[in-house]
C-alpha atoms as a PDB file:
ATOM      1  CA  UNK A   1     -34.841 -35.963  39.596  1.00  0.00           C
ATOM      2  CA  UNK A   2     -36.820 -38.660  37.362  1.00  0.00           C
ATOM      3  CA  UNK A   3     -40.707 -37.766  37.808  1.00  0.00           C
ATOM      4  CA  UNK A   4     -43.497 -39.679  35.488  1.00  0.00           C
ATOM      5  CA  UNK A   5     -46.441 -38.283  35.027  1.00  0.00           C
ATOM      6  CA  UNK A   6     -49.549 -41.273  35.015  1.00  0.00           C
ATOM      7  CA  UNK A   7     -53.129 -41.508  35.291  1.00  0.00           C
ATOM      8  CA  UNK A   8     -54.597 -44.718  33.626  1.00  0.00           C
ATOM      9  CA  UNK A   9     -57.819 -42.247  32.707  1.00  0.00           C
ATOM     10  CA  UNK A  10     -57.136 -40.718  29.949  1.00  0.00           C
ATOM     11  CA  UNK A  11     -57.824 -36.970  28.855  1.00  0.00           C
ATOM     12  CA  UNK A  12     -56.910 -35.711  32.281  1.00  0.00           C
ATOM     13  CA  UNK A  13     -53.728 -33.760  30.610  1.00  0.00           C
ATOM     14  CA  UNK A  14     -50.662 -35.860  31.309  1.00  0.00           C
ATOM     15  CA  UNK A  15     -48.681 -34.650  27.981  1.00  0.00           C
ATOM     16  CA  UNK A  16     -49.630 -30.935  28.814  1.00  0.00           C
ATOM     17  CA  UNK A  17     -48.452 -30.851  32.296  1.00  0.00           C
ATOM     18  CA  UNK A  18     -45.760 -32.752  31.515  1.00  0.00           C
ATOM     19  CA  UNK A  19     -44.599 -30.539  29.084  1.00  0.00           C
ATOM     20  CA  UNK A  20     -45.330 -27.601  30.497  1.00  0.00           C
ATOM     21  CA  UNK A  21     -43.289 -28.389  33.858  1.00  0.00           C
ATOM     22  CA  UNK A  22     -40.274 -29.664  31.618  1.00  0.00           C
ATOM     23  CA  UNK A  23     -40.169 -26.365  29.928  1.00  0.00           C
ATOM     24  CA  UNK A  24     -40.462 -24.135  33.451  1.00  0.00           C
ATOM     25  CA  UNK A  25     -37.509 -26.509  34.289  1.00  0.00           C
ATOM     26  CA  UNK A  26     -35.402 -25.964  31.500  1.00  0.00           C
ATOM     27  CA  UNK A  27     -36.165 -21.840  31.764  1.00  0.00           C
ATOM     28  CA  UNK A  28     -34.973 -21.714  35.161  1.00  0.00           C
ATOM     29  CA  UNK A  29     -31.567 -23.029  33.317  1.00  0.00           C
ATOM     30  CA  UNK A  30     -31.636 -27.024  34.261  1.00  0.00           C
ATOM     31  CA  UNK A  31     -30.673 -29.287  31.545  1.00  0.00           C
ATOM     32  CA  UNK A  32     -34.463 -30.774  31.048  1.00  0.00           C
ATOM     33  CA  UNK A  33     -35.140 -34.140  29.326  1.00  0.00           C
ATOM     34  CA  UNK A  34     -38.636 -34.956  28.420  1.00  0.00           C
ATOM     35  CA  UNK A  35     -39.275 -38.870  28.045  1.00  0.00           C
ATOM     36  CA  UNK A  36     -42.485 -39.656  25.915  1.00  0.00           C
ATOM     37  CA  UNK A  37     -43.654 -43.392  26.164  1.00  0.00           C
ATOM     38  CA  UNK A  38     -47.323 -43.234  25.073  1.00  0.00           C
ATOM     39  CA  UNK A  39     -47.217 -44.273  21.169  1.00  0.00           C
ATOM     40  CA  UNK A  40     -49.825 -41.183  20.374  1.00  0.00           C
ATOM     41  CA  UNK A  41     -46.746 -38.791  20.792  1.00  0.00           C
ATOM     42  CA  UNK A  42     -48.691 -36.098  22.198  1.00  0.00           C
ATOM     43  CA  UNK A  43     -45.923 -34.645  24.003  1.00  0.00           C
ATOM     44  CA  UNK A  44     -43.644 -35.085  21.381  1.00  0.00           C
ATOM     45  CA  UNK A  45     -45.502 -32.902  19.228  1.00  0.00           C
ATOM     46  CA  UNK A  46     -46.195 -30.253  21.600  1.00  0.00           C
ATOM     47  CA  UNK A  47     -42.431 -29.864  22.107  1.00  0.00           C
ATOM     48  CA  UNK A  48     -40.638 -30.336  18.961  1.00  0.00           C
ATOM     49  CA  UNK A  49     -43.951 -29.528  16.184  1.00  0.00           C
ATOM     50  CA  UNK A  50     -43.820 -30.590  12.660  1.00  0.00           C
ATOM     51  CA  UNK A  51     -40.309 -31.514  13.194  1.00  0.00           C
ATOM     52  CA  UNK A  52     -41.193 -34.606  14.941  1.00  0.00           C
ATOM     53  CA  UNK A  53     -42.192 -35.833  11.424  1.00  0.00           C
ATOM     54  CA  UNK A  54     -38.384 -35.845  10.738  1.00  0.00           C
ATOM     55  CA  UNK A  55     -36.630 -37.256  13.384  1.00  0.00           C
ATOM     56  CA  UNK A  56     -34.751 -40.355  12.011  1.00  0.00           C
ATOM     57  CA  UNK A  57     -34.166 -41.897  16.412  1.00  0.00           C
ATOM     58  CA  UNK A  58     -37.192 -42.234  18.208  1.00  0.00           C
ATOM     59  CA  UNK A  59     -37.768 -44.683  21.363  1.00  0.00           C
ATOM     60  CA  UNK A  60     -39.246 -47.222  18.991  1.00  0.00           C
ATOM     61  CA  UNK A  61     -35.291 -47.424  17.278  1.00  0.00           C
ATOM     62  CA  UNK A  62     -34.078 -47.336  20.969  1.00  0.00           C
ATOM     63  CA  UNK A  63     -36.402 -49.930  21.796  1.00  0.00           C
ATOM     64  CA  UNK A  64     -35.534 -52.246  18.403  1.00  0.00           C
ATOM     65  CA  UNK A  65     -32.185 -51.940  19.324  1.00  0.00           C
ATOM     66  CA  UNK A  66     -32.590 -53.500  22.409  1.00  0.00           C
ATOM     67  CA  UNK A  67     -34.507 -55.917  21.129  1.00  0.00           C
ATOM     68  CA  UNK A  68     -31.544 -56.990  18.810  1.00  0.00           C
ATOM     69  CA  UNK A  69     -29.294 -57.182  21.670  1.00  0.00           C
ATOM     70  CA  UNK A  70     -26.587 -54.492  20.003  1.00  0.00           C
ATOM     71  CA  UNK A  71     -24.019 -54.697  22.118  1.00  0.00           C
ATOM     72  CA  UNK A  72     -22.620 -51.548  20.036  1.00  0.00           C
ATOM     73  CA  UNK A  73     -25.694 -50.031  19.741  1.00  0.00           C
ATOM     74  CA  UNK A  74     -26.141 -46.172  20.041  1.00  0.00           C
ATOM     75  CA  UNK A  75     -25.876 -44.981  23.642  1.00  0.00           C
ATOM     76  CA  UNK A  76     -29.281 -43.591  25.264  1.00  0.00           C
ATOM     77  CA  UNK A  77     -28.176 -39.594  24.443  1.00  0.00           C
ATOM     78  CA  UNK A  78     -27.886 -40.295  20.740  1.00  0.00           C
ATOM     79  CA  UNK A  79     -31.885 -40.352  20.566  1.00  0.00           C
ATOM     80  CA  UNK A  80     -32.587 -37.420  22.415  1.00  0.00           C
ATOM     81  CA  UNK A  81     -33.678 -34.885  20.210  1.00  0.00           C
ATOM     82  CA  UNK A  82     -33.304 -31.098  20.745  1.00  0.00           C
ATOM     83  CA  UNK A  83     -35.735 -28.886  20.956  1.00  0.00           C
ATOM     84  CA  UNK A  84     -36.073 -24.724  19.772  1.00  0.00           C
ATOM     85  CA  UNK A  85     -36.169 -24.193  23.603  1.00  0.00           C
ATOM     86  CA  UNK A  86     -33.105 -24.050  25.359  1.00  0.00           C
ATOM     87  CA  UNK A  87     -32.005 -26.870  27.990  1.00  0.00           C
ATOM     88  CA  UNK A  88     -34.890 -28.651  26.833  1.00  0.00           C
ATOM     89  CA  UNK A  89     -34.607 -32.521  24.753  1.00  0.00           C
ATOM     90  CA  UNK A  90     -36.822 -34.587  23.787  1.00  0.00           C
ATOM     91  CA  UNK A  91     -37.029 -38.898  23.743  1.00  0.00           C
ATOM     92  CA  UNK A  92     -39.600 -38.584  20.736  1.00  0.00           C
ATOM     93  CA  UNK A  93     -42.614 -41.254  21.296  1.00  0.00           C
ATOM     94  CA  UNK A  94     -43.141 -43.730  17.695  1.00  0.00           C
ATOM     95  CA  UNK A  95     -46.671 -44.876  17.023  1.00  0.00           C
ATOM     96  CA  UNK A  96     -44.713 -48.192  16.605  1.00  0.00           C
ATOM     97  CA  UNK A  97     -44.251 -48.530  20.279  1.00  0.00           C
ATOM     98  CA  UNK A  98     -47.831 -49.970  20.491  1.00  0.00           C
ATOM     99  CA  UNK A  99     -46.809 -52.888  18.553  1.00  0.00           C
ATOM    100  CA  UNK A 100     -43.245 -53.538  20.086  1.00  0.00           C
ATOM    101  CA  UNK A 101     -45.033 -53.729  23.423  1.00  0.00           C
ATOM    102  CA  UNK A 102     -45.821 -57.259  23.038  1.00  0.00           C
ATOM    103  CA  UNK A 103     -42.264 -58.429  22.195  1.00  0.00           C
ATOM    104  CA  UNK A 104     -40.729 -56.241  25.054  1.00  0.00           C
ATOM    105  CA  UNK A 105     -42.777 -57.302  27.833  1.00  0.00           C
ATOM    106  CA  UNK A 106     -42.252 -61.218  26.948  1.00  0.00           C
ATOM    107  CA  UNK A 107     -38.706 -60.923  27.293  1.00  0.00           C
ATOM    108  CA  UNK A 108     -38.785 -59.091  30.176  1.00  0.00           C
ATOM    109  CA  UNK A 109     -37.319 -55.777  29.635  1.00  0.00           C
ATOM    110  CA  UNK A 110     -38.436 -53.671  31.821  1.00  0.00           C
ATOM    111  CA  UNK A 111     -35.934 -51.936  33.242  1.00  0.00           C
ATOM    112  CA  UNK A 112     -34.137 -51.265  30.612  1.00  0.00           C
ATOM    113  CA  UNK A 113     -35.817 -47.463  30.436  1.00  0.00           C
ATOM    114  CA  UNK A 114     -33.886 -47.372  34.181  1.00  0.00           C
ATOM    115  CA  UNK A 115     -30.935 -48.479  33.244  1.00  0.00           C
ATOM    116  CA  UNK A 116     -30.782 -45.867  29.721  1.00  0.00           C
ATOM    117  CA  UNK A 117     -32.100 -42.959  32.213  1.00  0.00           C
ATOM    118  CA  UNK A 118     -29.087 -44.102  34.308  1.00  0.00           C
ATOM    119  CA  UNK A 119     -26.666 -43.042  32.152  1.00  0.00           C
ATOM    120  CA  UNK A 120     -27.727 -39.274  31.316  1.00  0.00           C
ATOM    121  CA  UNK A 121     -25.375 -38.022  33.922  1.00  0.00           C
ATOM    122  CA  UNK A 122     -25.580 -34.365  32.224  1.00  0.00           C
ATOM    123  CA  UNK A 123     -29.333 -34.465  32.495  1.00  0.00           C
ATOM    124  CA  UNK A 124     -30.139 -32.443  35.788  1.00  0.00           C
ATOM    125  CA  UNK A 125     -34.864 -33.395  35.128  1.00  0.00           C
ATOM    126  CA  UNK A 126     -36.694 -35.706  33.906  1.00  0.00           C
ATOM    127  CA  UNK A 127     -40.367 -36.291  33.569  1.00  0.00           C
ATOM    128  CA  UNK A 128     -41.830 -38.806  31.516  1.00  0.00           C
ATOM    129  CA  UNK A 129     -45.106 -39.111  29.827  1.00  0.00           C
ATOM    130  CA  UNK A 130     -46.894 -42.028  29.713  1.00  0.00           C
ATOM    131  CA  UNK A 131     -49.852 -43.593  27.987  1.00  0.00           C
ATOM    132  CA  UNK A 132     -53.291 -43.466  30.026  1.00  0.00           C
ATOM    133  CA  UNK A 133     -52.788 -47.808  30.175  1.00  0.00           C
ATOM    134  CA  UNK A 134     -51.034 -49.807  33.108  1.00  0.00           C
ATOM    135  CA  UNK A 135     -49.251 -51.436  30.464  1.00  0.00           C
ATOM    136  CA  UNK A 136     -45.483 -51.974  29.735  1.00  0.00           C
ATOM    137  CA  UNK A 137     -44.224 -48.843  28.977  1.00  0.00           C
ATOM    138  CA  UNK A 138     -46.024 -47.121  31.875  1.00  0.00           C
ATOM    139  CA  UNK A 139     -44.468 -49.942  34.260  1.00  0.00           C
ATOM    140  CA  UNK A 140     -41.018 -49.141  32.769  1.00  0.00           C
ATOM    141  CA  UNK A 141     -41.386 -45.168  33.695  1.00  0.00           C
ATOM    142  CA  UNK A 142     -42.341 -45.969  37.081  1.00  0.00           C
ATOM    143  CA  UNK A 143     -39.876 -48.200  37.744  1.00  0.00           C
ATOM    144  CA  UNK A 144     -37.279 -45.920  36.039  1.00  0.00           C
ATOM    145  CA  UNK A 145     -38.830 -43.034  38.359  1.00  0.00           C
ATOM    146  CA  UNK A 146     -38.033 -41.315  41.371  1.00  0.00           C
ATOM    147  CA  UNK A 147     -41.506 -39.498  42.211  1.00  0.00           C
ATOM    148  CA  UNK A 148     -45.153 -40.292  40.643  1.00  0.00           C
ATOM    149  CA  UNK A 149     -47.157 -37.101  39.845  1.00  0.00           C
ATOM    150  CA  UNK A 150     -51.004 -37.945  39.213  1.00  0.00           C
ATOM    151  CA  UNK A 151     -53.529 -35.513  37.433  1.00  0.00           C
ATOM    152  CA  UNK A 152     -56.473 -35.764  38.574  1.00  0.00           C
ATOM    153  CA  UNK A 153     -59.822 -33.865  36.954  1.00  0.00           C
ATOM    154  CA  UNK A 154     -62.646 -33.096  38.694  1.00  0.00           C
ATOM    155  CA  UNK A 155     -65.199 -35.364  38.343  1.00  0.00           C
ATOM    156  CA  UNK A 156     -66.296 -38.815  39.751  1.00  0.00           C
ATOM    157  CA  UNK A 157     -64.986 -40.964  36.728  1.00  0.00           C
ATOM    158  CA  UNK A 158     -61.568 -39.419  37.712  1.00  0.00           C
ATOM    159  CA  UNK A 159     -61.787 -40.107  41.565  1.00  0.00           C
ATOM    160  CA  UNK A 160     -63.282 -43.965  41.017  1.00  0.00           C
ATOM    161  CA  UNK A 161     -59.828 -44.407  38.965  1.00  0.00           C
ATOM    162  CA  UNK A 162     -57.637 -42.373  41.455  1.00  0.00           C
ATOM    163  CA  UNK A 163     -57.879 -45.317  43.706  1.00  0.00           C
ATOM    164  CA  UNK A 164     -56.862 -47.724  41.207  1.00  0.00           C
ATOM    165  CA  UNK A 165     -53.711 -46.204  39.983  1.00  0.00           C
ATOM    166  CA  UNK A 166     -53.380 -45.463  43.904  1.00  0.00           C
ATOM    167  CA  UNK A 167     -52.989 -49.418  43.953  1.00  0.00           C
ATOM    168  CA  UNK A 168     -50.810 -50.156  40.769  1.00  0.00           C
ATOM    169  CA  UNK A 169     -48.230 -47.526  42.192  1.00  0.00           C
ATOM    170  CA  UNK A 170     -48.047 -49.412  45.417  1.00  0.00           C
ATOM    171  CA  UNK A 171     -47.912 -52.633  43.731  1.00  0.00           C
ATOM    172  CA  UNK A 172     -44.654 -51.379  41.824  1.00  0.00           C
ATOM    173  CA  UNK A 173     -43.150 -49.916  45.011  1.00  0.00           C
ATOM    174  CA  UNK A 174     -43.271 -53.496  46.273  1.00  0.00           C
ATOM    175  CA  UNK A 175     -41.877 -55.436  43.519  1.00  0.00           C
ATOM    176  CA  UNK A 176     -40.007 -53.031  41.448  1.00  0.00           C
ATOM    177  CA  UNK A 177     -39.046 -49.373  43.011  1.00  0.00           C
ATOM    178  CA  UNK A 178     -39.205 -49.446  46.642  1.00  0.00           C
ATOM    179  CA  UNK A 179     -37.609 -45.369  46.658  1.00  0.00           C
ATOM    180  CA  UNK A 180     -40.656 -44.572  44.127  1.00  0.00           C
ATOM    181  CA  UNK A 181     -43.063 -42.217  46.175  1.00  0.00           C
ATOM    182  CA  UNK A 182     -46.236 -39.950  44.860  1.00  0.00           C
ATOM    183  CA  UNK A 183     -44.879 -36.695  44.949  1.00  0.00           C
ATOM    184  CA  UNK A 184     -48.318 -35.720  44.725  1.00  0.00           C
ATOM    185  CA  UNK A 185     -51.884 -35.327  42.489  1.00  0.00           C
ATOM    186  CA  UNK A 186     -52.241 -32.489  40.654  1.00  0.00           C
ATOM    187  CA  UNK A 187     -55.810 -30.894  40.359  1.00  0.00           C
ATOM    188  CA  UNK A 188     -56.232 -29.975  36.705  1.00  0.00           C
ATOM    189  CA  UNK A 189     -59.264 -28.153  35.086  1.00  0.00           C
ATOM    190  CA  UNK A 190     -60.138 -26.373  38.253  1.00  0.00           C
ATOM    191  CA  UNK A 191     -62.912 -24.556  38.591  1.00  0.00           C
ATOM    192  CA  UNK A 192     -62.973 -22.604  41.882  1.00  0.00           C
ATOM    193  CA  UNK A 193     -66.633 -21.330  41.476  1.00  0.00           C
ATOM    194  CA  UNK A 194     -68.328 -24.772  41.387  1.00  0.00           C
ATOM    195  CA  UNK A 195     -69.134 -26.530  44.146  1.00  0.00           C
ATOM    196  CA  UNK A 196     -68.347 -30.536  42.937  1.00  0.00           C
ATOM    197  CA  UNK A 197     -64.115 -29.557  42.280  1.00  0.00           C
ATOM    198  CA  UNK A 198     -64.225 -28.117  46.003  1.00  0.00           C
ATOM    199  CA  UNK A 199     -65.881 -30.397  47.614  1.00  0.00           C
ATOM    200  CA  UNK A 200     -63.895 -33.232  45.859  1.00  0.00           C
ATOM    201  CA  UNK A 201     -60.864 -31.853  46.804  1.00  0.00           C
ATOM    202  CA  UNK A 202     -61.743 -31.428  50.511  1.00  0.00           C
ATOM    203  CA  UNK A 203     -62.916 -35.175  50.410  1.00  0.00           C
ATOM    204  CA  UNK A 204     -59.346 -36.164  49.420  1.00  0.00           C
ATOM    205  CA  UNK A 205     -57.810 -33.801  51.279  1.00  0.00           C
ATOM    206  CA  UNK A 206     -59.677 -35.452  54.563  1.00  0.00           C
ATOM    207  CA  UNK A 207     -59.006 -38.990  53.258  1.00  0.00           C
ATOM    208  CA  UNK A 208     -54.762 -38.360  53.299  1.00  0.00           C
ATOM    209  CA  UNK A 209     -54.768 -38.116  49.500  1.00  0.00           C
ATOM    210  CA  UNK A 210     -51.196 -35.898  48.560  1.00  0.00           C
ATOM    211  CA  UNK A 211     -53.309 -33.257  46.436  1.00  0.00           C
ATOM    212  CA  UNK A 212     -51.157 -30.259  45.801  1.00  0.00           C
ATOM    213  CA  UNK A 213     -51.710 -26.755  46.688  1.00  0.00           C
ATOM    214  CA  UNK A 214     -51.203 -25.050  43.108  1.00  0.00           C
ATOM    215  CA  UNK A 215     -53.995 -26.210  41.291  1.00  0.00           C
ATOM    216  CA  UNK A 216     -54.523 -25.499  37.381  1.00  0.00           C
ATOM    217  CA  UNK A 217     -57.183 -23.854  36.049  1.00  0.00           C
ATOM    218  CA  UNK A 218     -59.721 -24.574  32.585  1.00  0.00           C
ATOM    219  CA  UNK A 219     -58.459 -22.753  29.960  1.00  0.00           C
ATOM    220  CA  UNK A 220     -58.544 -22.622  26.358  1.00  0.00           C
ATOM    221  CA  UNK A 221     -55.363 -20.728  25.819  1.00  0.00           C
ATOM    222  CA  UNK A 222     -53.946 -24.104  26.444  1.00  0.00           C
ATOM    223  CA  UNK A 223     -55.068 -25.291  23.226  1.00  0.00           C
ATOM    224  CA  UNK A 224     -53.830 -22.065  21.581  1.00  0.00           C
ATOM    225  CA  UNK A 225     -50.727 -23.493  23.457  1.00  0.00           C
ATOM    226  CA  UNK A 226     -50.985 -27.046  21.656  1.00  0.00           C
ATOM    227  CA  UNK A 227     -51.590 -25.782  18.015  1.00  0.00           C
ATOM    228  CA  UNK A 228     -48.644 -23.614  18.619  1.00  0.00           C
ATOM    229  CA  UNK A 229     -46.719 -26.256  19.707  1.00  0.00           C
ATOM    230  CA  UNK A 230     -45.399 -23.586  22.900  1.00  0.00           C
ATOM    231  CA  UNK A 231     -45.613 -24.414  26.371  1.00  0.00           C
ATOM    232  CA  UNK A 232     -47.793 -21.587  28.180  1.00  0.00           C
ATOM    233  CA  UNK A 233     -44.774 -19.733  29.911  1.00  0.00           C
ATOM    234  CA  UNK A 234     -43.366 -19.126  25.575  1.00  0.00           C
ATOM    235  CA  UNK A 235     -46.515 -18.360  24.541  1.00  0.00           C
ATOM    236  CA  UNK A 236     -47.703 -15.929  27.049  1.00  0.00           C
ATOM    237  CA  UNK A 237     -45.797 -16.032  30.682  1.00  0.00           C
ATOM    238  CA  UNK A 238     -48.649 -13.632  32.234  1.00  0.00           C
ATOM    239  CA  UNK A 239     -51.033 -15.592  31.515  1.00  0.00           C
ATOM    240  CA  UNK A 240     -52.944 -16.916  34.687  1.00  0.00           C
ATOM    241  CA  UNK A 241     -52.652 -20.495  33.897  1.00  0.00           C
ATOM    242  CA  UNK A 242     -49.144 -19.940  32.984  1.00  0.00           C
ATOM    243  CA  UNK A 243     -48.400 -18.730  36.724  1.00  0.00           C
ATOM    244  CA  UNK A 244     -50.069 -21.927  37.771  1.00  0.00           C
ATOM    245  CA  UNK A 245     -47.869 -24.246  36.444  1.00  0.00           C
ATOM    246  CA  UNK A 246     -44.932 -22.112  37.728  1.00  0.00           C
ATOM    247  CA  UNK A 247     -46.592 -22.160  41.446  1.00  0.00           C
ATOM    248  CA  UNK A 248     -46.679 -25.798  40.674  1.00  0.00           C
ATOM    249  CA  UNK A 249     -43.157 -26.086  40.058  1.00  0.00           C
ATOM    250  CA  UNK A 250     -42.005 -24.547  42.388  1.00  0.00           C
ATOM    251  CA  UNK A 251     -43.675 -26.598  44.892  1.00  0.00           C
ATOM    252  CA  UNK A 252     -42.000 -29.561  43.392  1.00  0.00           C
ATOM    253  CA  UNK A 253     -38.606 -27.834  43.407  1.00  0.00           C
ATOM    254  CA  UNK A 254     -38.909 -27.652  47.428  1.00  0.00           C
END
């Protein structure tokens, strides 16, 4: 199962859910692949820590080498990059993706993230993280994608755009990924005490709107959990929020 994780607002934690439901994934013992497209390499770094200053592959080299048209080039599992959790790699993000965007989108390549996914037949997940932009590389994931999951926060800036991205996925089910569906919006920085998260919720609830049932809560253990570079369930699996993301995937695993 390919899912990308998009919102074209940013700060609504894409890169921490996405990581955080990769590494429930790979604990439950499924060979986990997270995909980072947005050139800050947020997720990257949340995963793999100062090692990602290392790594000699990134998607920028996989994306120069299509660019060159190597027809020996490295296959798509060469630039995955393990990570000190088990069952869990990592397609690092380069902050030279931003300016590689231009070249790739004028000749048209974007399904070639499809095509590279295609061939990870020992890959059992994938989510991808993109880059809070409707640009090329967040295109590329949803077309490359199986199911959309959308965070959504709280607040009216956040619904306003909801209905936006609401649109661009539709517009890429009809000309790129008719099988891409929205597996569902995720309700992040919950706060079940105020009254404007409630009654927003309810208000998409009643409009159709896919919101999901585990919602996560504020915290700021989870940016204990980013300076440690350790998903919640490594750094403490009791923790409240860290059962939230589990009731979350398990909802997705249905």
């Amino acid at each position: 199962m390919r899912r990308v994780v998009f919102n074209q607002k940013g700060g609504v934690g894409k890169s921490t859910i996405a990581c955080n439901l990769a590494a429930i994934s790979a604990a439950q013992g499924r060979r986990t692949l997270l995909v980072d497209l947005d050139p800050q390499a947020n997720a990257s770094r949340y995963l793999l820590g100062p090692s990602l200053e290392e790594q000699k592959k990134t998607l920028a080299h996989f994306f120069d080498d299509i660019l060159a048209y190597k027809v020996f080039g490295d296959k798509p599992n060469a630039y995955i990059v393990p990570t000190r959790f088990d069952n869990l790699g990592v397609l690092p993000s380069d902050p030279r993706l931003e300016e590689l965007q231009v070249k790739l989108e004028s000749r048209y390549k974007m399904y070639k993230l499809r095509e590279a996914l295609d061939t990870l037949k020992e890959v059992d997940d994938i989510f991808i993280d993109t880059p809070p932009a409707l640009n090329f590389f967040t295109r590329s994931a949803l077309i490359a994608a199986d199911t959309c999951l959308i965070p959504f926060d709280c607040d009216d800036f956040s619904r306003r755009a909801l209905y936006t991205l609401m649109d661009s996925v539709r517009e890429i089910q009809a000309d790129h990924n008719r099988d891409l569906r929205v597996e569902g919006i995720i309700v992040n920085h919950y706060q079940a005490r105020a009254r404007l998260p409630v009654r927003m919720v309810e208000e998409l609830r009643a409009e159709g709107l896919p919101v999901l049932d585990a919602f996560l809560s504020a915290s700021i253990k989870i940016r204990e959990s980013h300076a440690q570079a350790l998903p919640m369930i490594h750094l403490d699996s009791k923790h409240k929020l860290s059962r939230e993301f589990e009731a979350l995937y398990r909802l997705l695993a249905v």
